[in-house]
PDB file of N, CA and C in Angstrom:
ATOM      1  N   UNK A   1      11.522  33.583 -66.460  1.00  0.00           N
ATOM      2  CA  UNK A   1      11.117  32.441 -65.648  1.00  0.00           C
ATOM      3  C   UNK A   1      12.194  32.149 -64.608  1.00  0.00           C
ATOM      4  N   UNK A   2      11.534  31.954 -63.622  1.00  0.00           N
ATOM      5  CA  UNK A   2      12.695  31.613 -62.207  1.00  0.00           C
ATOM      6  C   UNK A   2      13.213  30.282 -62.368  1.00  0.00           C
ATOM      7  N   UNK A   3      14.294  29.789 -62.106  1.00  0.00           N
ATOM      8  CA  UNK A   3      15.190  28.913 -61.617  1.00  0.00           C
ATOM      9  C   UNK A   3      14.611  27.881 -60.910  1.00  0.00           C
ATOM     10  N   UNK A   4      14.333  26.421 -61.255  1.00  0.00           N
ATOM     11  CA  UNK A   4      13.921  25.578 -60.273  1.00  0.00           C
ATOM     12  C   UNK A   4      14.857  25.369 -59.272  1.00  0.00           C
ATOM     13  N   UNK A   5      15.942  25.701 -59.702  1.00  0.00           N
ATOM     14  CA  UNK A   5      16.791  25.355 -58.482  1.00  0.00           C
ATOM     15  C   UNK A   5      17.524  26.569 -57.549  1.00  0.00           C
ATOM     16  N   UNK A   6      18.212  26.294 -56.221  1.00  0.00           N
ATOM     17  CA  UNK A   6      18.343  27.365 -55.794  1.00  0.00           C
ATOM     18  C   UNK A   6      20.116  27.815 -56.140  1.00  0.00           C
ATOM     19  N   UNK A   7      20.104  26.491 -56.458  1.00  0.00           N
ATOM     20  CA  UNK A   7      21.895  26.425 -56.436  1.00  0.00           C
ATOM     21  C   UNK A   7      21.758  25.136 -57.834  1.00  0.00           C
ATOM     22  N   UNK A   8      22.583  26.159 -58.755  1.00  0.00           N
ATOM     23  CA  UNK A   8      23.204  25.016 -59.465  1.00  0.00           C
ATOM     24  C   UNK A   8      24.472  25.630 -60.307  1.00  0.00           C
ATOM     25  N   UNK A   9      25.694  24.823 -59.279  1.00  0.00           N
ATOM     26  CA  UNK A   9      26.678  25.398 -59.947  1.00  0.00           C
ATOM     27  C   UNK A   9      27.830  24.782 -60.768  1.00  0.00           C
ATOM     28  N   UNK A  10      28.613  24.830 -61.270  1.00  0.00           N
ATOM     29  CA  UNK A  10      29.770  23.935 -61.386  1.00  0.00           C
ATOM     30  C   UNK A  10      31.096  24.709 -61.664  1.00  0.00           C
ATOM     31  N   UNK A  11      31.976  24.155 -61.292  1.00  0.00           N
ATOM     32  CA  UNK A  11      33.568  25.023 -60.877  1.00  0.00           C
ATOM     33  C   UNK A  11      34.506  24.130 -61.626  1.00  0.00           C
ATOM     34  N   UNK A  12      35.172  24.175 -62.332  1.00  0.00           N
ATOM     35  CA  UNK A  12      36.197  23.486 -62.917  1.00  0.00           C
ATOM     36  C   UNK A  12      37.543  23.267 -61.479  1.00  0.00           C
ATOM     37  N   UNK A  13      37.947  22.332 -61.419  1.00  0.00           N
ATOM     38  CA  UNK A  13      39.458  22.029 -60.207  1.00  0.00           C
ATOM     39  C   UNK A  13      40.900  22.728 -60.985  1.00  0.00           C
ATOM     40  N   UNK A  14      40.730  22.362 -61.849  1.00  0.00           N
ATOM     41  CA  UNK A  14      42.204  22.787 -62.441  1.00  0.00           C
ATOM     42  C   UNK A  14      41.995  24.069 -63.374  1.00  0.00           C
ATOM     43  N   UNK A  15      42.841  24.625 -63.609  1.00  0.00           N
ATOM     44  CA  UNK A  15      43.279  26.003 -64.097  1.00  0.00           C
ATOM     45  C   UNK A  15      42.612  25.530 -65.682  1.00  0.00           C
ATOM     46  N   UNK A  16      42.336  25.953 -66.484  1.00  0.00           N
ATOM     47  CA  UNK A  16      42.202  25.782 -67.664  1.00  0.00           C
ATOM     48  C   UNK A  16      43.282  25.279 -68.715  1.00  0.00           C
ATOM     49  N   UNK A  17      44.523  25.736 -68.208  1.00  0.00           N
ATOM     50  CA  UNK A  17      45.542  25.203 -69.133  1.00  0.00           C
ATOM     51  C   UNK A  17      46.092  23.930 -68.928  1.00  0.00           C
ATOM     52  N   UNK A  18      45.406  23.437 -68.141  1.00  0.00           N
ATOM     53  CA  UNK A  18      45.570  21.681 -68.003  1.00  0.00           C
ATOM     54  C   UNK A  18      45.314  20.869 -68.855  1.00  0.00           C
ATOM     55  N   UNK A  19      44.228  21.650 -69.256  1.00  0.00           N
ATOM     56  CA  UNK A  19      43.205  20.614 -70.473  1.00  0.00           C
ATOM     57  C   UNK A  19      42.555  19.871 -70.220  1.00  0.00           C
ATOM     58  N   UNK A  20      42.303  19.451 -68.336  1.00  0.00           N
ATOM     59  CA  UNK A  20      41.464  18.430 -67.973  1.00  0.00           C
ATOM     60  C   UNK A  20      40.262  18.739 -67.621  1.00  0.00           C
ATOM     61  N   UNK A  21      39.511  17.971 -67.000  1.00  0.00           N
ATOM     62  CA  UNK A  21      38.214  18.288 -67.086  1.00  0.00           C
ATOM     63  C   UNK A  21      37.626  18.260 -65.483  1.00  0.00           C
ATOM     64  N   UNK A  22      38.345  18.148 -64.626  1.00  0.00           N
ATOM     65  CA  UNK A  22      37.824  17.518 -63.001  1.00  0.00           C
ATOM     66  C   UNK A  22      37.357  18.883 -62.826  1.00  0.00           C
ATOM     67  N   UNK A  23      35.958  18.497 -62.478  1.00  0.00           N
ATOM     68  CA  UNK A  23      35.194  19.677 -61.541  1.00  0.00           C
ATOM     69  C   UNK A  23      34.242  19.525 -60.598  1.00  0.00           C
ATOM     70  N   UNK A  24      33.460  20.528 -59.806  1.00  0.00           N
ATOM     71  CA  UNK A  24      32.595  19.619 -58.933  1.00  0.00           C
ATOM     72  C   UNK A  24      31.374  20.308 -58.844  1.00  0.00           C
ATOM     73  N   UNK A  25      29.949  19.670 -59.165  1.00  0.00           N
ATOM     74  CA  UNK A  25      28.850  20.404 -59.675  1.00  0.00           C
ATOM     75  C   UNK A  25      27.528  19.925 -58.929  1.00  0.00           C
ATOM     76  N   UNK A  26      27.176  21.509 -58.008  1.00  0.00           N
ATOM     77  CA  UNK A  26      26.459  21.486 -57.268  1.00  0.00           C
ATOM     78  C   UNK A  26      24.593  21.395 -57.570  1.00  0.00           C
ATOM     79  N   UNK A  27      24.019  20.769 -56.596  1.00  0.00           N
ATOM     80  CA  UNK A  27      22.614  21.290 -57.481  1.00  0.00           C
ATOM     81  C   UNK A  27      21.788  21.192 -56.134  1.00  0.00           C
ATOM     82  N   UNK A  28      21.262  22.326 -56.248  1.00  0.00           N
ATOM     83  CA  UNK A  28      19.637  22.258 -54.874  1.00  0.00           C
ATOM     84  C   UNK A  28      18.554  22.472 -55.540  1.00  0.00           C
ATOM     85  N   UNK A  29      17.521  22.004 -55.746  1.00  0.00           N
ATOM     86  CA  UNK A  29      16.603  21.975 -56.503  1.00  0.00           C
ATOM     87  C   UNK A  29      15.987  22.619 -55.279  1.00  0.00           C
ATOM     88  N   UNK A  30      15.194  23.693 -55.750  1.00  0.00           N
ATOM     89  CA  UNK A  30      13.981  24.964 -55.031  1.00  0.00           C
ATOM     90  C   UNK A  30      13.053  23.854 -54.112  1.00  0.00           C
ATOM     91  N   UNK A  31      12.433  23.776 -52.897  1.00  0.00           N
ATOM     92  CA  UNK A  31      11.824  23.864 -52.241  1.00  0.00           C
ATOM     93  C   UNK A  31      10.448  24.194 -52.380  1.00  0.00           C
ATOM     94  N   UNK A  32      10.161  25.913 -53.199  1.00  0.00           N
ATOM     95  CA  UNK A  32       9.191  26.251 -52.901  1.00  0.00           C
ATOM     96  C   UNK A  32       8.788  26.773 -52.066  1.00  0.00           C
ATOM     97  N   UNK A  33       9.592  27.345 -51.495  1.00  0.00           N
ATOM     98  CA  UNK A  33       8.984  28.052 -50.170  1.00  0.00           C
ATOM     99  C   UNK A  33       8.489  27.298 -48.808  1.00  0.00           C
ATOM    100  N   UNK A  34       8.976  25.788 -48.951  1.00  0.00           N
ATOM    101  CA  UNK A  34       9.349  24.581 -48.272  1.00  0.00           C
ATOM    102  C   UNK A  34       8.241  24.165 -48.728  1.00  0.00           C
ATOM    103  N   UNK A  35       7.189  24.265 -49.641  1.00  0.00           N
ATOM    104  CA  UNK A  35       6.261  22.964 -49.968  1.00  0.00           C
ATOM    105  C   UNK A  35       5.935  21.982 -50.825  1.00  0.00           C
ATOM    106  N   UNK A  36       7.682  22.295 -51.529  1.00  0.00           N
ATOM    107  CA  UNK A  36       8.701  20.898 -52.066  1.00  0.00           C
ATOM    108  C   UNK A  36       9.146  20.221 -51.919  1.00  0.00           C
ATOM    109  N   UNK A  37       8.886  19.277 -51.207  1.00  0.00           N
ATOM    110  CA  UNK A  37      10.578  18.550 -50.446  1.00  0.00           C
ATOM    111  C   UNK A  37      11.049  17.299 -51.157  1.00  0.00           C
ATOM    112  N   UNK A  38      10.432  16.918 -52.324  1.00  0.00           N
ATOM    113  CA  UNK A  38      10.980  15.647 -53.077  1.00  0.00           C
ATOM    114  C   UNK A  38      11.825  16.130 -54.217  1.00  0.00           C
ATOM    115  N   UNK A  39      12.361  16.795 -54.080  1.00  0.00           N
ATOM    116  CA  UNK A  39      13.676  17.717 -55.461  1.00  0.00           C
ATOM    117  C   UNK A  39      14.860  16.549 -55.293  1.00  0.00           C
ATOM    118  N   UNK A  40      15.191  17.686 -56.206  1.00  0.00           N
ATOM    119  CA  UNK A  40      16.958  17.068 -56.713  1.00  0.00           C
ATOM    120  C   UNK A  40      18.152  17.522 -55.567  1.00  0.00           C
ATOM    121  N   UNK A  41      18.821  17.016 -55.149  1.00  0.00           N
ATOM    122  CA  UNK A  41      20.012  17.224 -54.367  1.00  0.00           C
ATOM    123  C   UNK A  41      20.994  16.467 -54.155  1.00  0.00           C
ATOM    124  N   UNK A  42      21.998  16.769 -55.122  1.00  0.00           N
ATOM    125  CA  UNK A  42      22.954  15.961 -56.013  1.00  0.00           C
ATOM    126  C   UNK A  42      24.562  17.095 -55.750  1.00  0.00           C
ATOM    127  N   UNK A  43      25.092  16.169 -55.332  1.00  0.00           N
ATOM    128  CA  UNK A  43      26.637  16.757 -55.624  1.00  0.00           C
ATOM    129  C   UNK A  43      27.751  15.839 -56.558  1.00  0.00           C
ATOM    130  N   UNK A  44      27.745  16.178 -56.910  1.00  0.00           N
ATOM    131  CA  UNK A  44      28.729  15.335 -58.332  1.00  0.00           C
ATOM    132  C   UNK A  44      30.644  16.028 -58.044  1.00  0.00           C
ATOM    133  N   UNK A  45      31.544  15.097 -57.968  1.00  0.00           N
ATOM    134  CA  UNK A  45      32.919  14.986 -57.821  1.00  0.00           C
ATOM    135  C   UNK A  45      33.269  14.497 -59.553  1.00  0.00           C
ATOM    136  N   UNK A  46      33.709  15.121 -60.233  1.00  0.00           N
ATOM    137  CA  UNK A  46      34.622  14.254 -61.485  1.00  0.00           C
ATOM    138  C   UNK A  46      36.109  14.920 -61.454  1.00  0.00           C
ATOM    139  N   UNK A  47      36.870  13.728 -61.289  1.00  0.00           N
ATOM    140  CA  UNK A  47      38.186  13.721 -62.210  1.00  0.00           C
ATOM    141  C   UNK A  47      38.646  13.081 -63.668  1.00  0.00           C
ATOM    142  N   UNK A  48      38.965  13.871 -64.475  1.00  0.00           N
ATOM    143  CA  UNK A  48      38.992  12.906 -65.674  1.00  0.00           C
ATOM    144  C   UNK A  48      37.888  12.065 -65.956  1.00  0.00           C
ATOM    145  N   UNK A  49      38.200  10.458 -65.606  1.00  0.00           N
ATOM    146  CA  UNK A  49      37.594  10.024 -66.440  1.00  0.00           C
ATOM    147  C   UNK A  49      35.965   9.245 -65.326  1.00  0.00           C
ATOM    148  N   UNK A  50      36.767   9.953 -63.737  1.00  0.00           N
ATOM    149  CA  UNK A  50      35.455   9.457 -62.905  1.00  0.00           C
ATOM    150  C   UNK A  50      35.040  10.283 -62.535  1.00  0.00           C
ATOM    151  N   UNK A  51      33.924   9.961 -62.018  1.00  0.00           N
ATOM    152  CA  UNK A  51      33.021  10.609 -61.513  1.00  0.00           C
ATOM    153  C   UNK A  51      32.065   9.809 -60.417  1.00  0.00           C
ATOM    154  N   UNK A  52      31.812  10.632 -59.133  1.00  0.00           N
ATOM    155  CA  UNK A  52      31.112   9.921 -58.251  1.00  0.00           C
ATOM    156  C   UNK A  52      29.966  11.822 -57.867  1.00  0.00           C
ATOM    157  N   UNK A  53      28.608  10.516 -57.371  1.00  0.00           N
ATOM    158  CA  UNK A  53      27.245  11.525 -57.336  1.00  0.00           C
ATOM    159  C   UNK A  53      26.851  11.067 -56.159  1.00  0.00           C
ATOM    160  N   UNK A  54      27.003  12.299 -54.854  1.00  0.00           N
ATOM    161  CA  UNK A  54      26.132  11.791 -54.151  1.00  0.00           C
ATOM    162  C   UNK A  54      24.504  12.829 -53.855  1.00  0.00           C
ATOM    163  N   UNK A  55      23.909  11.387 -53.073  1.00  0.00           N
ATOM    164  CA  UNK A  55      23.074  12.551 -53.275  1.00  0.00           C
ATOM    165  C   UNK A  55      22.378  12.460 -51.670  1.00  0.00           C
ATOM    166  N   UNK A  56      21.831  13.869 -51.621  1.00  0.00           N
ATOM    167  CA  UNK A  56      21.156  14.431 -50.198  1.00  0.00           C
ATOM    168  C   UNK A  56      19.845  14.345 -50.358  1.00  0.00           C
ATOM    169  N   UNK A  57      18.992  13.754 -49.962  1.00  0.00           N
ATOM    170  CA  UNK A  57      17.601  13.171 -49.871  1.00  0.00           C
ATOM    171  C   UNK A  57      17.417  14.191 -48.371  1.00  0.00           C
ATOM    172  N   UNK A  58      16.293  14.782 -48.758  1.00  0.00           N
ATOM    173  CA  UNK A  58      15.610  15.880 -47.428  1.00  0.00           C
ATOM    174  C   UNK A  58      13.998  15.613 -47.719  1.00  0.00           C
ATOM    175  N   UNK A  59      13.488  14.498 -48.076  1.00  0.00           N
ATOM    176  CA  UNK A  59      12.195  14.378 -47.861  1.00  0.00           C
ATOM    177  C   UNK A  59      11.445  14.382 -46.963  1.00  0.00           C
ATOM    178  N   UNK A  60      11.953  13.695 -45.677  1.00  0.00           N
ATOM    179  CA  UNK A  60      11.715  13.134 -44.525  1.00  0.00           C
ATOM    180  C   UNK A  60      12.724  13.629 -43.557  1.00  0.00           C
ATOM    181  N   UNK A  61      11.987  13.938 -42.260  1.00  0.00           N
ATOM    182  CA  UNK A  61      13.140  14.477 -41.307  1.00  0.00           C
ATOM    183  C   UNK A  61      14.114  13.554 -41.161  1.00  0.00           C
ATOM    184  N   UNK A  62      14.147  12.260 -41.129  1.00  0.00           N
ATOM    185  CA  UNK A  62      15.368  11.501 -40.499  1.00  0.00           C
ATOM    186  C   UNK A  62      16.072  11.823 -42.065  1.00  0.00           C
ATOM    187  N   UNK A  63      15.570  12.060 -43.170  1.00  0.00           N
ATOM    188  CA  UNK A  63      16.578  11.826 -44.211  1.00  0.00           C
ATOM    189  C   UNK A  63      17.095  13.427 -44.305  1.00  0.00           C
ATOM    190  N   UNK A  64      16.547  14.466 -43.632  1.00  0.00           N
ATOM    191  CA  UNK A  64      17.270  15.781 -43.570  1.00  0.00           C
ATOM    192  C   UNK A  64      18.205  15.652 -42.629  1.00  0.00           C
ATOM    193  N   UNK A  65      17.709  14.870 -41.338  1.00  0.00           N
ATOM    194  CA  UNK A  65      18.498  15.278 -40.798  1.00  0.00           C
ATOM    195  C   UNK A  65      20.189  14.149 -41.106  1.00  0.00           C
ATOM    196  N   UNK A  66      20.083  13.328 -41.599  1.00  0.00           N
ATOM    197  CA  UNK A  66      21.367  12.449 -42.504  1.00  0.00           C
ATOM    198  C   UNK A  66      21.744  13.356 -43.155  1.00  0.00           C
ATOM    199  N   UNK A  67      21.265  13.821 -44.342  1.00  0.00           N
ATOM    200  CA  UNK A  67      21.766  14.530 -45.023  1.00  0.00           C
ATOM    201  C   UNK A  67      22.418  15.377 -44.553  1.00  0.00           C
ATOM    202  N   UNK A  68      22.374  16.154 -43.633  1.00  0.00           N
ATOM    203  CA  UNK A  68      22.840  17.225 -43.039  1.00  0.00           C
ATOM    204  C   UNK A  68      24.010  16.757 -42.784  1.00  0.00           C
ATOM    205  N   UNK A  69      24.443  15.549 -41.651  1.00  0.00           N
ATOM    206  CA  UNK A  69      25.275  15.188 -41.060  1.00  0.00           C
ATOM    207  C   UNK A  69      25.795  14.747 -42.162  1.00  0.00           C
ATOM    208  N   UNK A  70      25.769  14.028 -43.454  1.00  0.00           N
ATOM    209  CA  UNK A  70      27.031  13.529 -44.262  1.00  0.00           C
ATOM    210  C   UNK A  70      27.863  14.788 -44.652  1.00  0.00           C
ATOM    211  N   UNK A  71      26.821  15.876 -45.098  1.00  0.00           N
ATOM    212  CA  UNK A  71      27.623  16.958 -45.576  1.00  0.00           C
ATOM    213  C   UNK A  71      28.565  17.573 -44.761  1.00  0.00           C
ATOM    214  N   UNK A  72      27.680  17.583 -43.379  1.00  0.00           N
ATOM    215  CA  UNK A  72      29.072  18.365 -42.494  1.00  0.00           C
ATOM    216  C   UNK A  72      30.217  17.120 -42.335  1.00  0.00           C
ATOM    217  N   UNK A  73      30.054  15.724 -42.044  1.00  0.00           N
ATOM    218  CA  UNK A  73      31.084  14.514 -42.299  1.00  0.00           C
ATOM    219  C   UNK A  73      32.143  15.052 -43.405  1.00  0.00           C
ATOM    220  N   UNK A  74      31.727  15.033 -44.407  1.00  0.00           N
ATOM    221  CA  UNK A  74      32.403  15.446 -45.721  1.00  0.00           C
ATOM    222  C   UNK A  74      33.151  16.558 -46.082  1.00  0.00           C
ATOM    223  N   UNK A  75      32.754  17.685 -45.284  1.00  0.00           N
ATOM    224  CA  UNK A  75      33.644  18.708 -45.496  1.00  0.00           C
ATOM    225  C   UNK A  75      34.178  18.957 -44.108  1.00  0.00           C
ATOM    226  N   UNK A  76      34.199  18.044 -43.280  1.00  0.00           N
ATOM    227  CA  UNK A  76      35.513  17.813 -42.206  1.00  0.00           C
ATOM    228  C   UNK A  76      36.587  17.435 -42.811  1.00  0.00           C
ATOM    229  N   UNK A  77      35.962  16.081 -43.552  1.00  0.00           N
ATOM    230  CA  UNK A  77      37.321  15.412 -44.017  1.00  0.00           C
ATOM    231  C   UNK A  77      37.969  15.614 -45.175  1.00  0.00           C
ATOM    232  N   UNK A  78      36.966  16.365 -45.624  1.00  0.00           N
ATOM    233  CA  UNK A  78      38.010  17.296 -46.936  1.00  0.00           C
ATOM    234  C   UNK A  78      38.891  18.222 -46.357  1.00  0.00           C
ATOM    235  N   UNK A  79      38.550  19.097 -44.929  1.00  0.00           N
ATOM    236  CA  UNK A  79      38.892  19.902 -44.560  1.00  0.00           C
ATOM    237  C   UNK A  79      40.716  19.100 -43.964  1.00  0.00           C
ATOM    238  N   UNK A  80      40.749  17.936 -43.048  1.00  0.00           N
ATOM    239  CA  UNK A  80      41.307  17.210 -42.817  1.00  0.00           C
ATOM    240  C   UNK A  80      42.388  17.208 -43.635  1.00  0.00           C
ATOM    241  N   UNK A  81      42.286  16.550 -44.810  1.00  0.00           N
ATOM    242  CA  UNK A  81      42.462  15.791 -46.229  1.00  0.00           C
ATOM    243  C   UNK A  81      43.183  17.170 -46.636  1.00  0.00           C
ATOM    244  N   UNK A  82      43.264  18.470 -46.573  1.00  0.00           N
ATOM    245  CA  UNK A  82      44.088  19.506 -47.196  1.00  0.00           C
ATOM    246  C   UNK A  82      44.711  19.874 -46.100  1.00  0.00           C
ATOM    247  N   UNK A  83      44.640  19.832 -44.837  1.00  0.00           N
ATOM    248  CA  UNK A  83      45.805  20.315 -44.047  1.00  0.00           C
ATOM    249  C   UNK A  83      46.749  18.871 -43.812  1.00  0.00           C
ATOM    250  N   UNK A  84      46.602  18.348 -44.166  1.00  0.00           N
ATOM    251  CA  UNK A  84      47.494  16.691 -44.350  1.00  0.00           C
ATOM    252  C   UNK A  84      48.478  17.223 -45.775  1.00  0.00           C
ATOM    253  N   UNK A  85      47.341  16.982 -46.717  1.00  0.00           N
ATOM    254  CA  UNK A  85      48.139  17.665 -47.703  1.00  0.00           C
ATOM    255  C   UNK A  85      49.154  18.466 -47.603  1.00  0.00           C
ATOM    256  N   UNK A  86      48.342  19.741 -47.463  1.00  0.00           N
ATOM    257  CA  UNK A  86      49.764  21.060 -46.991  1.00  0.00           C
ATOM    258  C   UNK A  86      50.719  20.731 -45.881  1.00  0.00           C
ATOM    259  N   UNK A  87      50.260  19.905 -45.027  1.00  0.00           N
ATOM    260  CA  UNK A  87      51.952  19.214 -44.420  1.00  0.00           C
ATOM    261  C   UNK A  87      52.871  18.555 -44.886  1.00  0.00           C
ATOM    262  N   UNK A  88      52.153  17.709 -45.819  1.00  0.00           N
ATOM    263  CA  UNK A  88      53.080  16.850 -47.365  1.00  0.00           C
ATOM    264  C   UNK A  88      53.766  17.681 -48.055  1.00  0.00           C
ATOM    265  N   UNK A  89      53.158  18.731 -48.250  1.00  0.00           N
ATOM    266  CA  UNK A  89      53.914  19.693 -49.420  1.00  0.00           C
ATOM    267  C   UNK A  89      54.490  20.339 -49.034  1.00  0.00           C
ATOM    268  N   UNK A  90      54.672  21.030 -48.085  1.00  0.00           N
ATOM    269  CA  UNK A  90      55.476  21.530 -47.116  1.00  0.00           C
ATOM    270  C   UNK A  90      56.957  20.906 -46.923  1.00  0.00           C
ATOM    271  N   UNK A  91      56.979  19.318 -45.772  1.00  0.00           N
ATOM    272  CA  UNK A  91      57.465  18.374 -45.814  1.00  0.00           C
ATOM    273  C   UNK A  91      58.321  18.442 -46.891  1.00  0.00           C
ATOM    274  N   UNK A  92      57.695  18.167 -48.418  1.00  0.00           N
ATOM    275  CA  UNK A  92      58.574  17.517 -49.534  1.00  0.00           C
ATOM    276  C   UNK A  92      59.550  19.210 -50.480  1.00  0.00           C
ATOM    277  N   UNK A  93      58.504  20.458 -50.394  1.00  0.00           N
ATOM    278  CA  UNK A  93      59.425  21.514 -50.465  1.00  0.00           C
ATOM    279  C   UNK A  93      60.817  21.702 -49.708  1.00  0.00           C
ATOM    280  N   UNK A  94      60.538  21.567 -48.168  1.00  0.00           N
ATOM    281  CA  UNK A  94      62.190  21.696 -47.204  1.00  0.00           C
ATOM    282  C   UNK A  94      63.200  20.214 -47.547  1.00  0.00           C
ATOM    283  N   UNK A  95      62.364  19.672 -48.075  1.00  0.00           N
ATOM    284  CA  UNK A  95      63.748  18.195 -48.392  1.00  0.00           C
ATOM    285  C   UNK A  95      63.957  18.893 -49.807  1.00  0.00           C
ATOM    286  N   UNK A  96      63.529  19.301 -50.640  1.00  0.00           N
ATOM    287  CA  UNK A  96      64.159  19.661 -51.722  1.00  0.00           C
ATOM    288  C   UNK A  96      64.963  21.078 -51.903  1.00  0.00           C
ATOM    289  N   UNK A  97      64.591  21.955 -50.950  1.00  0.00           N
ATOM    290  CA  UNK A  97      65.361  22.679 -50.476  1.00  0.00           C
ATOM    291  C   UNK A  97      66.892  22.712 -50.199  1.00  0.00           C
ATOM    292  N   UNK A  98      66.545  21.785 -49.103  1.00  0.00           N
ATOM    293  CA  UNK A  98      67.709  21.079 -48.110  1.00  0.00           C
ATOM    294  C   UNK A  98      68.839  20.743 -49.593  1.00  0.00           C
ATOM    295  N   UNK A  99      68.011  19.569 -50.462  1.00  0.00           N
ATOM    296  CA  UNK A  99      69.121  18.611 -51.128  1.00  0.00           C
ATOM    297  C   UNK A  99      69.635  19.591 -52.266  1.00  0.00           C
ATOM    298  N   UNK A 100      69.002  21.317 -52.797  1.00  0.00           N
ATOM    299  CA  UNK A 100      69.869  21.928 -53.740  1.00  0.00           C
ATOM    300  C   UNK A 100      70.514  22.300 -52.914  1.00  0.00           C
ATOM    301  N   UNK A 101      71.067  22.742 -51.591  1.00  0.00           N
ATOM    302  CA  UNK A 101      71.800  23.535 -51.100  1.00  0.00           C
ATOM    303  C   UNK A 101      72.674  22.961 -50.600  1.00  0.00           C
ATOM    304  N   UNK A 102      73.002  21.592 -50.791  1.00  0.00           N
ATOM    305  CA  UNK A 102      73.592  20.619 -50.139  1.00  0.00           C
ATOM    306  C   UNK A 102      74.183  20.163 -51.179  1.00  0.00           C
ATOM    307  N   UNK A 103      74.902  19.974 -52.097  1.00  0.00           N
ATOM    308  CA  UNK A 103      75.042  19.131 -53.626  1.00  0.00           C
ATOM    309  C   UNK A 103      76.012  17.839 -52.831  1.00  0.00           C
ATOM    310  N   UNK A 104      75.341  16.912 -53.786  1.00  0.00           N
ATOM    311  CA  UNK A 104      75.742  15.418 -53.146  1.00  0.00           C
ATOM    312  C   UNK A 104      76.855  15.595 -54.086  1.00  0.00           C
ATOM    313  N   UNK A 105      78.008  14.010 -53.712  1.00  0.00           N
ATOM    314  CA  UNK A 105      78.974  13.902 -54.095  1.00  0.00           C
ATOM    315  C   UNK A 105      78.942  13.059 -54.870  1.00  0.00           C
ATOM    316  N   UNK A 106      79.208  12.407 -56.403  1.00  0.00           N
ATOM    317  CA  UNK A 106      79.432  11.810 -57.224  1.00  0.00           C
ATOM    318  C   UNK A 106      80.364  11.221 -57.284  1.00  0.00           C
ATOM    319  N   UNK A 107      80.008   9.810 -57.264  1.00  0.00           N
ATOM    320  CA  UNK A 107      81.226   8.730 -57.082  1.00  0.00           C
ATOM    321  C   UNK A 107      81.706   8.571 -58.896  1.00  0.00           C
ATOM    322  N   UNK A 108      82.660   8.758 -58.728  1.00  0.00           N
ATOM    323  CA  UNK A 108      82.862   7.549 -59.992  1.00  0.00           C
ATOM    324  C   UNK A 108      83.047   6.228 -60.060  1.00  0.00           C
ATOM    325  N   UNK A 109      82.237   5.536 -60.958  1.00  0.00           N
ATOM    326  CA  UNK A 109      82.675   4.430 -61.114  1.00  0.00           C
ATOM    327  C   UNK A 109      84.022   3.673 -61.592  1.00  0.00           C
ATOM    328  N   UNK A 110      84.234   3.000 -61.083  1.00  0.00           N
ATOM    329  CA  UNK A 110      85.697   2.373 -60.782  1.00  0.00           C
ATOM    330  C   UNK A 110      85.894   1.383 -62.542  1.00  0.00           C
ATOM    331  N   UNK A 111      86.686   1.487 -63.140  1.00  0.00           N
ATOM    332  CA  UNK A 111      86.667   0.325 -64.048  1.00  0.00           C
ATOM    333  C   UNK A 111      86.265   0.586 -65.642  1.00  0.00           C
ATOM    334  N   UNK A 112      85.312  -0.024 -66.579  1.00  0.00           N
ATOM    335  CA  UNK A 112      85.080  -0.250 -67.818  1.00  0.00           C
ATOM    336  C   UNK A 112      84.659   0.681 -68.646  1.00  0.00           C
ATOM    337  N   UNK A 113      84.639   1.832 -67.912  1.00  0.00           N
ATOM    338  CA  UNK A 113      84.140   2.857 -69.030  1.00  0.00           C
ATOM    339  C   UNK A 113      85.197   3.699 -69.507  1.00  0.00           C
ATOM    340  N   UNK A 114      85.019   4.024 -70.511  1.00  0.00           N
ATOM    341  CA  UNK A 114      85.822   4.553 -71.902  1.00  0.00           C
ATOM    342  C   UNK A 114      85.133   5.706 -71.863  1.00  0.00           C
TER     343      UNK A 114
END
């Protein structure tokens, strides 16, 4: 028996040896050869202990054509959202760099210790 859906996937975020659970789980419910259009179309985000579902409504042209546009919205700003990132991490690698190759100077304290 075929698949009602065309896409249904889910990907775990973290490596397995985390032990956590954040993943993100796709679903397109089949069409039909387009003479479906009231399906399921659901994208689900969980970390731990949340979880947020949105969902893509393609019943109606104005609601395809929304749908369309949040998704491409959304993976701009994810897209965004990781080259920000990788400038952060970047950023915070050369300061830690910098400060082993540099060893600061240790004051002693003046006075009461034994």
């Amino acid at each position: 028996m075929k698949s009602p859906f065309s896409l249904r996937k889910r990907v775990f975020l973290n490596p397995v040896s985390t032990g956590t659970t954040s993943f993100i789980f796709a679903e397109v419910e089949s069409s039909r050869g387009g003479e479906y259009k009231w399906g399921h179309y659901m994208l689900t985000l969980a970390d731990c202990r949340r979880r947020i579902q949105l969902e893509f409504f393609i019943g109606t042209l104005r609601a395809r054509r929304d749908s369309l546009r949040k998704i491409d919205l959304l993976i701009k700003r994810l897209e965004e959202f990781r080259a920000a990132l990788q400038r952060e991490v970047h950023l915070i690698q050369q300061y830690e760099a910098k400060q082993k190759s540099s060893p600061t100077k240790l004051k002693k304290e003046e006075g009461g210790q034994k």
